[in-house]
Protein backbone atom coordinates (compact mmCIF):
# COMPACT_ATOMS: atom_id res chain seq x y z
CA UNK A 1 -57.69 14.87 69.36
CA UNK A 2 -55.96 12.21 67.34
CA UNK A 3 -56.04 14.43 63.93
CA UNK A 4 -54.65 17.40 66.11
CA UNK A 5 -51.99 15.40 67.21
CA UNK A 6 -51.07 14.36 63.71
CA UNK A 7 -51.24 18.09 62.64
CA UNK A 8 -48.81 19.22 65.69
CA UNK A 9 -46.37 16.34 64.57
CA UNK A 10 -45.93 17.28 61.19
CA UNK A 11 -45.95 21.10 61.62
CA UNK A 12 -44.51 21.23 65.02
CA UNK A 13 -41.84 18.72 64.79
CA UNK A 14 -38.71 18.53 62.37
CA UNK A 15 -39.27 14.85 61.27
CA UNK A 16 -42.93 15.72 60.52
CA UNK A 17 -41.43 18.48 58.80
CA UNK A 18 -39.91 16.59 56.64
CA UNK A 19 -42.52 13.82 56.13
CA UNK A 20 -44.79 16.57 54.77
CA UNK A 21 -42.08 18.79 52.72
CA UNK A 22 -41.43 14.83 51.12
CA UNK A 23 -45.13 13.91 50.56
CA UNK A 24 -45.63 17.88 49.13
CA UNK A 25 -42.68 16.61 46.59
CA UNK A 26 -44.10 13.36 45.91
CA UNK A 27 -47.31 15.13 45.04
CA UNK A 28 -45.78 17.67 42.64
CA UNK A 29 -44.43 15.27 41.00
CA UNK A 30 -47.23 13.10 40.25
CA UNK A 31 -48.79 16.05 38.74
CA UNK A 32 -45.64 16.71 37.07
CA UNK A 33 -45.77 13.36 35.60
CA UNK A 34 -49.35 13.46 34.28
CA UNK A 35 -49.31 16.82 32.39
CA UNK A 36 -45.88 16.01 30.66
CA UNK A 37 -46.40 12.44 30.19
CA UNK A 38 -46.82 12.99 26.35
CA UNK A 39 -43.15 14.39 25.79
CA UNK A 40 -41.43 11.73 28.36
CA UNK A 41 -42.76 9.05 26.15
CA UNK A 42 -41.39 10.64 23.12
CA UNK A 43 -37.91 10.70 24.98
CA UNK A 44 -37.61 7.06 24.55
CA UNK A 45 -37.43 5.28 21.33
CA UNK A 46 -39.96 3.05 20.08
CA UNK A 47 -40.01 0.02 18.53
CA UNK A 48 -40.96 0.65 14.88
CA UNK A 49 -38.28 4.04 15.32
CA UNK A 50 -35.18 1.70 15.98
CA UNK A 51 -36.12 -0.60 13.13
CA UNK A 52 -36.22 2.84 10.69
CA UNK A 53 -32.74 3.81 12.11
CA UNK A 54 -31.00 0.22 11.65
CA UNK A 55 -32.44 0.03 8.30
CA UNK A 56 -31.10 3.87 7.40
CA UNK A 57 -27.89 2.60 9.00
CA UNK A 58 -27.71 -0.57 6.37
CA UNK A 59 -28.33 1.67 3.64
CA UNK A 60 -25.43 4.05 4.91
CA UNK A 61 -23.36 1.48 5.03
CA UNK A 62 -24.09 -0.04 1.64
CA UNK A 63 -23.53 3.49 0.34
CA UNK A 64 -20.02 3.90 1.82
CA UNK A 65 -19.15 0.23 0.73
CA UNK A 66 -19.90 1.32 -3.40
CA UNK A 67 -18.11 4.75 -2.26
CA UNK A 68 -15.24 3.42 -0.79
CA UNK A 69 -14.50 0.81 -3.93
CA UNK A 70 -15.02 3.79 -6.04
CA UNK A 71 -12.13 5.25 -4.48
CA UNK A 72 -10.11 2.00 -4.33
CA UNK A 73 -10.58 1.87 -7.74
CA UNK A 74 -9.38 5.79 -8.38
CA UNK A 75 -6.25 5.13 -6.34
CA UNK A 76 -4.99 2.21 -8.08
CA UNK A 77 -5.40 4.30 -11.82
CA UNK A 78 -3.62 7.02 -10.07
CA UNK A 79 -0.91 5.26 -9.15
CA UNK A 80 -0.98 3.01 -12.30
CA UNK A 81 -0.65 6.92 -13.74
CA UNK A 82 1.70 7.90 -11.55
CA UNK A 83 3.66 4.99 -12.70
CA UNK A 84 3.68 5.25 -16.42
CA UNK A 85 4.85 9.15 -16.24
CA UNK A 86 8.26 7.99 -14.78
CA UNK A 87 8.74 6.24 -18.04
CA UNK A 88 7.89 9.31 -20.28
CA UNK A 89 10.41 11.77 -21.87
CA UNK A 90 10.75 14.34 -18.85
CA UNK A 91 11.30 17.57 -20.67
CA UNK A 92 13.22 19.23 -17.77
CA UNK A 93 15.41 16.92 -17.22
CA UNK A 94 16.26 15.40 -20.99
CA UNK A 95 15.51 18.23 -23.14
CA UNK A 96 13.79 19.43 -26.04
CA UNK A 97 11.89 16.65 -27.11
CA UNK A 98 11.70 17.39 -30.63
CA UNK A 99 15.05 17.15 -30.64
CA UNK A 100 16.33 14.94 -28.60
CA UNK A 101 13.69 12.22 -29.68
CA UNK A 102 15.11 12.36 -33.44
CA UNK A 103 19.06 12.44 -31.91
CA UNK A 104 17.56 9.05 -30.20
CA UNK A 105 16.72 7.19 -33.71
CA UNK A 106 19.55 8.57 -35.19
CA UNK A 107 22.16 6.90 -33.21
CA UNK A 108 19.74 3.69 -33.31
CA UNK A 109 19.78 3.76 -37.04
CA UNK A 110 23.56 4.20 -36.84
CA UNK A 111 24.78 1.18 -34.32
CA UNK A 112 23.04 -1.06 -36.85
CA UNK A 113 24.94 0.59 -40.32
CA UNK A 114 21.49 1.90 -41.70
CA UNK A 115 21.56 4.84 -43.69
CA UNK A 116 18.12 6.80 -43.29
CA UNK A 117 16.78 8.26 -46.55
CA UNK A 118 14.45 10.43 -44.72
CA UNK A 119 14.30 11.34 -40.75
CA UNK A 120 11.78 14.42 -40.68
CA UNK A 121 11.67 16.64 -38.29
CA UNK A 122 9.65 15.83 -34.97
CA UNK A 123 5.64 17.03 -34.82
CA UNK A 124 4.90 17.46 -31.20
CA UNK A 125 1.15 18.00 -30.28
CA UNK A 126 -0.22 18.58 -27.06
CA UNK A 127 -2.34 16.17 -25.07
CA UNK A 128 -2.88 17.90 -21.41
CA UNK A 129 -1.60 20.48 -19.66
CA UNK A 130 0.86 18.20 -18.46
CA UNK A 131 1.49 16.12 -21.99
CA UNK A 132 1.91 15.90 -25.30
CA UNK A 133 3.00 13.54 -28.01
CA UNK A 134 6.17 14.24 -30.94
CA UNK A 135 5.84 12.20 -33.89
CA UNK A 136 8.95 11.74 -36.57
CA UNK A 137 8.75 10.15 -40.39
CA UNK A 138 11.29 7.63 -40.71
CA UNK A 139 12.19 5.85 -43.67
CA UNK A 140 15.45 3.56 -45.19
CA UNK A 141 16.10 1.02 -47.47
CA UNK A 142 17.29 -2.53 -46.22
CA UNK A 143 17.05 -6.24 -46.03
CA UNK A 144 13.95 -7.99 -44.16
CA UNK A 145 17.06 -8.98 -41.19
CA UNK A 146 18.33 -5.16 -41.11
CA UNK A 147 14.60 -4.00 -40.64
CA UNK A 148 14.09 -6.44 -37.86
CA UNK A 149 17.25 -5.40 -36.46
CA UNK A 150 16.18 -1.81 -36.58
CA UNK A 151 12.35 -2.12 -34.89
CA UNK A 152 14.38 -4.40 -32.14
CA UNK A 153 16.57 -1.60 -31.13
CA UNK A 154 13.80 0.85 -31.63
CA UNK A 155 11.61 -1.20 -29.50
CA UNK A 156 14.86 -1.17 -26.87
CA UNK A 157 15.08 2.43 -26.90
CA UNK A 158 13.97 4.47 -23.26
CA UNK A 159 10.63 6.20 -22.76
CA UNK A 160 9.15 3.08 -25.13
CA UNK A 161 8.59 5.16 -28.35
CA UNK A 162 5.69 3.26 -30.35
CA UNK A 163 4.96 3.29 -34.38
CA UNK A 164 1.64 4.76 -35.20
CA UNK A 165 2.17 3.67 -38.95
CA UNK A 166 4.33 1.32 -40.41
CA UNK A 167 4.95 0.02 -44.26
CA UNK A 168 6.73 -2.26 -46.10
CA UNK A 169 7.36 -1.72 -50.26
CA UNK A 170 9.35 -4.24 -52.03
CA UNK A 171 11.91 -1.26 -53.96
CA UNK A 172 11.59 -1.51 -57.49
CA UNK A 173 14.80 -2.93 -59.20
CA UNK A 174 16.24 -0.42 -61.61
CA UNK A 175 16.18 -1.66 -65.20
CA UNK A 176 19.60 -2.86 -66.87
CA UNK A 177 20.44 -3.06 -70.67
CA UNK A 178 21.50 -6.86 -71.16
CA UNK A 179 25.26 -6.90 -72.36
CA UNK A 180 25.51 -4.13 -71.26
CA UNK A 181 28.85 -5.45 -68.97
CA UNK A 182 30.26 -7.55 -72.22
CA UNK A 183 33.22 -6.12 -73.71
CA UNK A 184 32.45 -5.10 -77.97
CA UNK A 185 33.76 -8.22 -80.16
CA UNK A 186 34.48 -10.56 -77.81
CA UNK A 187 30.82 -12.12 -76.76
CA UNK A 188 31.22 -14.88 -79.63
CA UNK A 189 33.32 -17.45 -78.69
CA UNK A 190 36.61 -17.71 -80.71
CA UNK A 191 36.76 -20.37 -83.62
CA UNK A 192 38.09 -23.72 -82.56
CA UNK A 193 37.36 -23.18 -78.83
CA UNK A 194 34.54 -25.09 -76.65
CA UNK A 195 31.99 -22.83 -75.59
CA UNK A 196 32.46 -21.73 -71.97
CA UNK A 197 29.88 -22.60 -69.00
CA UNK A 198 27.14 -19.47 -69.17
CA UNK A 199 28.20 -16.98 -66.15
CA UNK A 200 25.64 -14.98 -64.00
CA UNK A 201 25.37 -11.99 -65.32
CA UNK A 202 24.94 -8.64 -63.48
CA UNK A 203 21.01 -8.31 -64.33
CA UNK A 204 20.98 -11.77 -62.88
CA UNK A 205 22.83 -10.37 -59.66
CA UNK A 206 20.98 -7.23 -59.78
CA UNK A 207 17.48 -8.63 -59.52
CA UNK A 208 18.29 -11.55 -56.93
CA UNK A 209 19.35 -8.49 -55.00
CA UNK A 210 16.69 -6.20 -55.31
CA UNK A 211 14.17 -9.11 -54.38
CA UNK A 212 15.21 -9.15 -51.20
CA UNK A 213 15.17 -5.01 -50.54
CA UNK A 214 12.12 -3.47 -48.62
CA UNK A 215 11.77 0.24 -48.46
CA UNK A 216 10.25 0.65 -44.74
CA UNK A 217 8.74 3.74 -44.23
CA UNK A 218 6.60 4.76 -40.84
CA UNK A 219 5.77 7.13 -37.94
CA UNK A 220 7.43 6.80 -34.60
CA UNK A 221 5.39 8.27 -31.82
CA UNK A 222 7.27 9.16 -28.36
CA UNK A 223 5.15 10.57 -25.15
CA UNK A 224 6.23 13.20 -23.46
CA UNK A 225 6.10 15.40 -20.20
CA UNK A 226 6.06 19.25 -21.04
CA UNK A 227 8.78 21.35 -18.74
CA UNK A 228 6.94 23.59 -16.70
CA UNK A 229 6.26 26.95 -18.04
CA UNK A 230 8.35 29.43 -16.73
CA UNK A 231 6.33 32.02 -14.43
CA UNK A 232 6.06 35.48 -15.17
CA UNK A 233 8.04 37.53 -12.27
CA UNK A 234 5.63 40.51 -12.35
CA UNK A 235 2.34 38.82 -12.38
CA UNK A 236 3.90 37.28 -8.64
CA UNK A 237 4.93 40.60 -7.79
């Protein structure tokens, strides 16, 4: 009688209704449980798995750190490059180069009073897309003070124009007949009259001179950023 009363409670009543609809649950999933137990424990993370992904995160991080000095390292040369072009000859704003660069020692050459034997034309050659190089033969006679004078104002000059060769000749004197100044019949000295102090003569003059003249001869070198070429209107069309 007792296990029909039980029976009539949970199927005849709404509270053992729900006791048995909750035990029916609690039973499915128990079996639930025990056929999938495999993949819930794979859902959580084990012990030797979060070692493997703290020691792939070390190495990631390592990585980035040699990466991100890599690119520290790019920026600052970029920007050291960025740098240095502001000082170069800017072809679309100054100019022909191989012009403008020779105009340049020219007027050096003339605020110090030095007369160039040769100034060549300038040699440009092409570096990059973006830059090339002119080159120019210079070349004067002068005293070891008017050279100095003249690399000084060189070095002065804008866009820092550099020698790439540079030589110094002591200039050969040119020979002089001796007596060649003394008047005919009158290098003896008249009878009766004291000989006269010996003067300097002009060979003497000549070759005191002409040991202190250098020839200076050398290439200047002048960096340069090409114009842009101009684009052709039917290749955008």
């Amino acid at each position: 009688m007792k296990g029909e009363g039980t029976v009539h409670f949970l199927l005849s009543t709404p509270k053992g209704r729900l006791i048995l609809a909750l035990g029916v649950m609690l039973i499915s999933w128990i079996w639930l449980f025990s056929q999938f137990s495999g993949d819930f424990r794979g859902i959580l993370p084990r012990s030797s798995d979060i070692t493997r992904i703290k020691e792939d995160l070390e190495k990631e991080k390592a990585e980035f750190a040699v990466l991100d000095r890599k690119a520290r390292s790019l920026a600052k040369i970029r920007s050291a490059y960025e740098k240095r072009l502001e000082g170069f000859w800017d072809e679309e704003k100054e100019g022909d180069v191989s012009l403008g660069f020779r105009e340049l020692v020219d007027q050096a050459a003339a605020m110090q009073e030095i007369k160039l034997t040769s100034l060549g034309s300038a040699r440009t050659t092409r570096i990059n897309g973006n830059l090339s190089f002119a080159e120019l033969e210079v070349s004067f006679s002068g005293t070891l003070d008017e050279i100095a004078q003249f690399l000084a104002v060189i070095r002065a000059l804008p866009h820092s124009p550099a020698w790439k060769r540079a030589d110094f000749r002591q200039e050969v004197p040119r020979p002089v007949r001796p007596g060649a100044s003394a008047v005919p019949g009158r290098n003896a000295p008249a009878q009766g009259m004291a000989a006269q102090p010996a003067r300097r003569t002009n060979v003497a003059v000549a070759e005191a001179d002409t040991e202190l003249k250098l020839r200076f001869s050398g290439t200047l070198r002048i960096i340069c950023r090409n114009a842009p070429e101009p684009k052709d209107e039917e290749a955008l069309r």
